[in-house]
C-alpha atoms as a PDB file:
ATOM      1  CA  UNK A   1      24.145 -99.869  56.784  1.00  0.00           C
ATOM      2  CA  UNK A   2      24.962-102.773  59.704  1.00  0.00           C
ATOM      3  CA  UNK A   3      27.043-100.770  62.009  1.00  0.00           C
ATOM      4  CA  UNK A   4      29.402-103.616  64.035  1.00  0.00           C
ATOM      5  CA  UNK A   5      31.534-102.774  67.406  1.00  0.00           C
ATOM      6  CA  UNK A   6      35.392-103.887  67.094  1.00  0.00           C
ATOM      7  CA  UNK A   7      36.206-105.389  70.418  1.00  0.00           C
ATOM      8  CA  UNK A   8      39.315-102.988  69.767  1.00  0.00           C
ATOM      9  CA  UNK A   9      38.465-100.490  67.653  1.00  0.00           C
ATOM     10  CA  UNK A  10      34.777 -99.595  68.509  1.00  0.00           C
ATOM     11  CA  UNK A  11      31.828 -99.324  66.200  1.00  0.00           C
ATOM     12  CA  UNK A  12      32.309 -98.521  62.430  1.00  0.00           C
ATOM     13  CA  UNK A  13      30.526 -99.208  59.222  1.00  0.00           C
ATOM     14  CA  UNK A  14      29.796-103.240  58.307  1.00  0.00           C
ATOM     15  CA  UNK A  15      32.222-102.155  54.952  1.00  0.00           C
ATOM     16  CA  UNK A  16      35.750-102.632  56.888  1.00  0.00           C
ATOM     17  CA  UNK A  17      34.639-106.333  58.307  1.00  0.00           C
ATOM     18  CA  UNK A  18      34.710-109.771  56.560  1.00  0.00           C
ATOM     19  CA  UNK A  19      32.372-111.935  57.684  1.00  0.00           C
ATOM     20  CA  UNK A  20      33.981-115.565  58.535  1.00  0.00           C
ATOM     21  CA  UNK A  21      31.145-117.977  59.244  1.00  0.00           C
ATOM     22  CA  UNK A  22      29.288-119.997  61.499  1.00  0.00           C
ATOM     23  CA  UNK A  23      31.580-119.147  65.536  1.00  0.00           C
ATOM     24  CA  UNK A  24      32.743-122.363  67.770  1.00  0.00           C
ATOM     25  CA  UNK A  25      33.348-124.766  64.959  1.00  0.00           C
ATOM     26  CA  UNK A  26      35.961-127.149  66.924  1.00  0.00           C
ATOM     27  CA  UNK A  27      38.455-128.499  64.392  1.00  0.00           C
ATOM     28  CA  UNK A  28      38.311-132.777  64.711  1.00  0.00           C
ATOM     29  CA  UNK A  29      41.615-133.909  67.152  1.00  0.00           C
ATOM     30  CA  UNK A  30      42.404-136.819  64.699  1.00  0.00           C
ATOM     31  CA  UNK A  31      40.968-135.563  61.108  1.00  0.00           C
ATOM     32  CA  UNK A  32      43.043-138.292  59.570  1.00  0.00           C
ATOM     33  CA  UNK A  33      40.822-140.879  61.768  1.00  0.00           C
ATOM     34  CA  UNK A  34      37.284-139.181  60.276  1.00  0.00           C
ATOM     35  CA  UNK A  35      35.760-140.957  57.483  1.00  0.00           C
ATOM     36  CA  UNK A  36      35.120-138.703  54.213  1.00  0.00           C
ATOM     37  CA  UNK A  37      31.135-138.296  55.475  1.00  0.00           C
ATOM     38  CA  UNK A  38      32.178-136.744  58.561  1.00  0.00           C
ATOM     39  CA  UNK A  39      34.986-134.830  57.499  1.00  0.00           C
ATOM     40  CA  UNK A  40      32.829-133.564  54.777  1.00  0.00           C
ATOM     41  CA  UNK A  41      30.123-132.773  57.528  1.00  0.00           C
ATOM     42  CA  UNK A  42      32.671-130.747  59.590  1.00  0.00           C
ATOM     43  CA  UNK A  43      33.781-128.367  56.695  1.00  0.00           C
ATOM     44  CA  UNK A  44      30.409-127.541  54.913  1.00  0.00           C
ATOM     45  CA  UNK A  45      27.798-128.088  57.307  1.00  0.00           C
ATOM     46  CA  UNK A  46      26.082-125.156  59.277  1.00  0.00           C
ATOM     47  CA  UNK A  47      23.608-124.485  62.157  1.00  0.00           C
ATOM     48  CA  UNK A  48      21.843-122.083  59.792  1.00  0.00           C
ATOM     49  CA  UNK A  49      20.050-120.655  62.631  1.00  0.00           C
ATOM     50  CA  UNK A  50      16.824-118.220  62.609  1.00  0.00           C
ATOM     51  CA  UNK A  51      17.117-116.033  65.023  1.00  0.00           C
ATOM     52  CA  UNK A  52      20.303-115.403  67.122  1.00  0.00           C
ATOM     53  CA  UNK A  53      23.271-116.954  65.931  1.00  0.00           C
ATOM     54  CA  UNK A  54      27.139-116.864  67.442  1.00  0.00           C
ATOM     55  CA  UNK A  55      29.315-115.853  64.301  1.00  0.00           C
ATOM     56  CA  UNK A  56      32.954-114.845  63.490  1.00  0.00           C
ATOM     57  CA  UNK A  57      33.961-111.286  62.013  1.00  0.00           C
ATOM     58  CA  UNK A  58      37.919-109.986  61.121  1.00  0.00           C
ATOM     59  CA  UNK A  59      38.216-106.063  61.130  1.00  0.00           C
ATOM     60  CA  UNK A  60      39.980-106.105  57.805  1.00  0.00           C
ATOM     61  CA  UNK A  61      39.997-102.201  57.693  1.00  0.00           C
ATOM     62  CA  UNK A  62      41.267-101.497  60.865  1.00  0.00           C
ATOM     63  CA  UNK A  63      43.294-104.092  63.516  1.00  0.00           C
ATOM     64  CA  UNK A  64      42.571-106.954  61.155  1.00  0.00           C
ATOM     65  CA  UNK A  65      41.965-108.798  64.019  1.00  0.00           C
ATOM     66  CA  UNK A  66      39.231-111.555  64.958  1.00  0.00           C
ATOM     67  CA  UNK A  67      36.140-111.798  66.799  1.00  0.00           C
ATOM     68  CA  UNK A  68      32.480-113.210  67.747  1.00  0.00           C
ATOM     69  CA  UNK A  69      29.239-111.374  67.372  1.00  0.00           C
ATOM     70  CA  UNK A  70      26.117-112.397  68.772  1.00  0.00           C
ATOM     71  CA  UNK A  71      23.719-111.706  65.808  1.00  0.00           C
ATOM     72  CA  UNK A  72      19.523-112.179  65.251  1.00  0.00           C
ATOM     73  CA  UNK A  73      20.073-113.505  61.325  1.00  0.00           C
ATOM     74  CA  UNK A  74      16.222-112.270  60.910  1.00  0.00           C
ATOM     75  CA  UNK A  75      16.656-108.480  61.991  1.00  0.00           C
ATOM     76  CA  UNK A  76      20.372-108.269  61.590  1.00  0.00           C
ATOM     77  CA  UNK A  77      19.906-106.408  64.967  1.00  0.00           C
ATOM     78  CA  UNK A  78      23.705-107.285  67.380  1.00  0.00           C
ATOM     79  CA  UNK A  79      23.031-108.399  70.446  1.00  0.00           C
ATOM     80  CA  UNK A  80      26.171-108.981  71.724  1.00  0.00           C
ATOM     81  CA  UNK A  81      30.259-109.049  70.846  1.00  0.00           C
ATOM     82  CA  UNK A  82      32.771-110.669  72.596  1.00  0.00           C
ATOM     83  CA  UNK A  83      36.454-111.515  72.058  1.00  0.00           C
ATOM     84  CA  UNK A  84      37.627-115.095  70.903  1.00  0.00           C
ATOM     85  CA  UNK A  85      38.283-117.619  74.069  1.00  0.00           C
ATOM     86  CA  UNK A  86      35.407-115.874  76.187  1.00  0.00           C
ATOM     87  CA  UNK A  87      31.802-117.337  76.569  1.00  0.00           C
ATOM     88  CA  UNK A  88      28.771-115.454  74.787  1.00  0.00           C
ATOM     89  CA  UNK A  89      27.078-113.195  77.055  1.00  0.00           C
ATOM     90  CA  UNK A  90      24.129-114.998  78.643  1.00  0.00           C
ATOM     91  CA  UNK A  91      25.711-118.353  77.621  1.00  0.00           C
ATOM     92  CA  UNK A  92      23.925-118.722  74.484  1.00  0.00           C
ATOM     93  CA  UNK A  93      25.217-118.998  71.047  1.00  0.00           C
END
């Protein structure tokens, strides 16, 4: 079992987190100004990265609240969390 460390709550079992996609997306200013190719491209489209990849996690179990993990997609190994609104440790994502 993927053991995951809460920013708040410290590490527990992967079972009280949902996993909420792909971290950094920036929501478009002006949607209403983005044609239906690129406002199609913001919602579904992905990185899909091998290897370390910046995602989003809620601790639905415990504070139910939000934040980034730094995590290698191929050896499900966590390399880093952080809160939301700070960088990813060695500036990578």
């Amino acid at each position: 079992m993927l053991k995951i460390e809460c920013p708040w709550c410290g590490e527990r079992d992967q079972e009280e987190f949902q996993y909420g996609g792909e971290a950094h997306i920036v929501r478009p200013e002006r949607p209403d100004t983005l044609t239906d190719e690129q406002w199609a491209d913001y919602l579904f489209n992905r990185a899909n990265t091998k290897g370390v990849h910046a995602e989003q996690w809620c601790h639905g179990a415990g504070c139910r609240r939000w934040f980034n993990v730094l995590r290698d997609t191929v050896s499900y190994v966590i390399v880093a969390v952080y809160r939301p609104g700070e960088n990813p440790p060695g500036g990578g994502e």
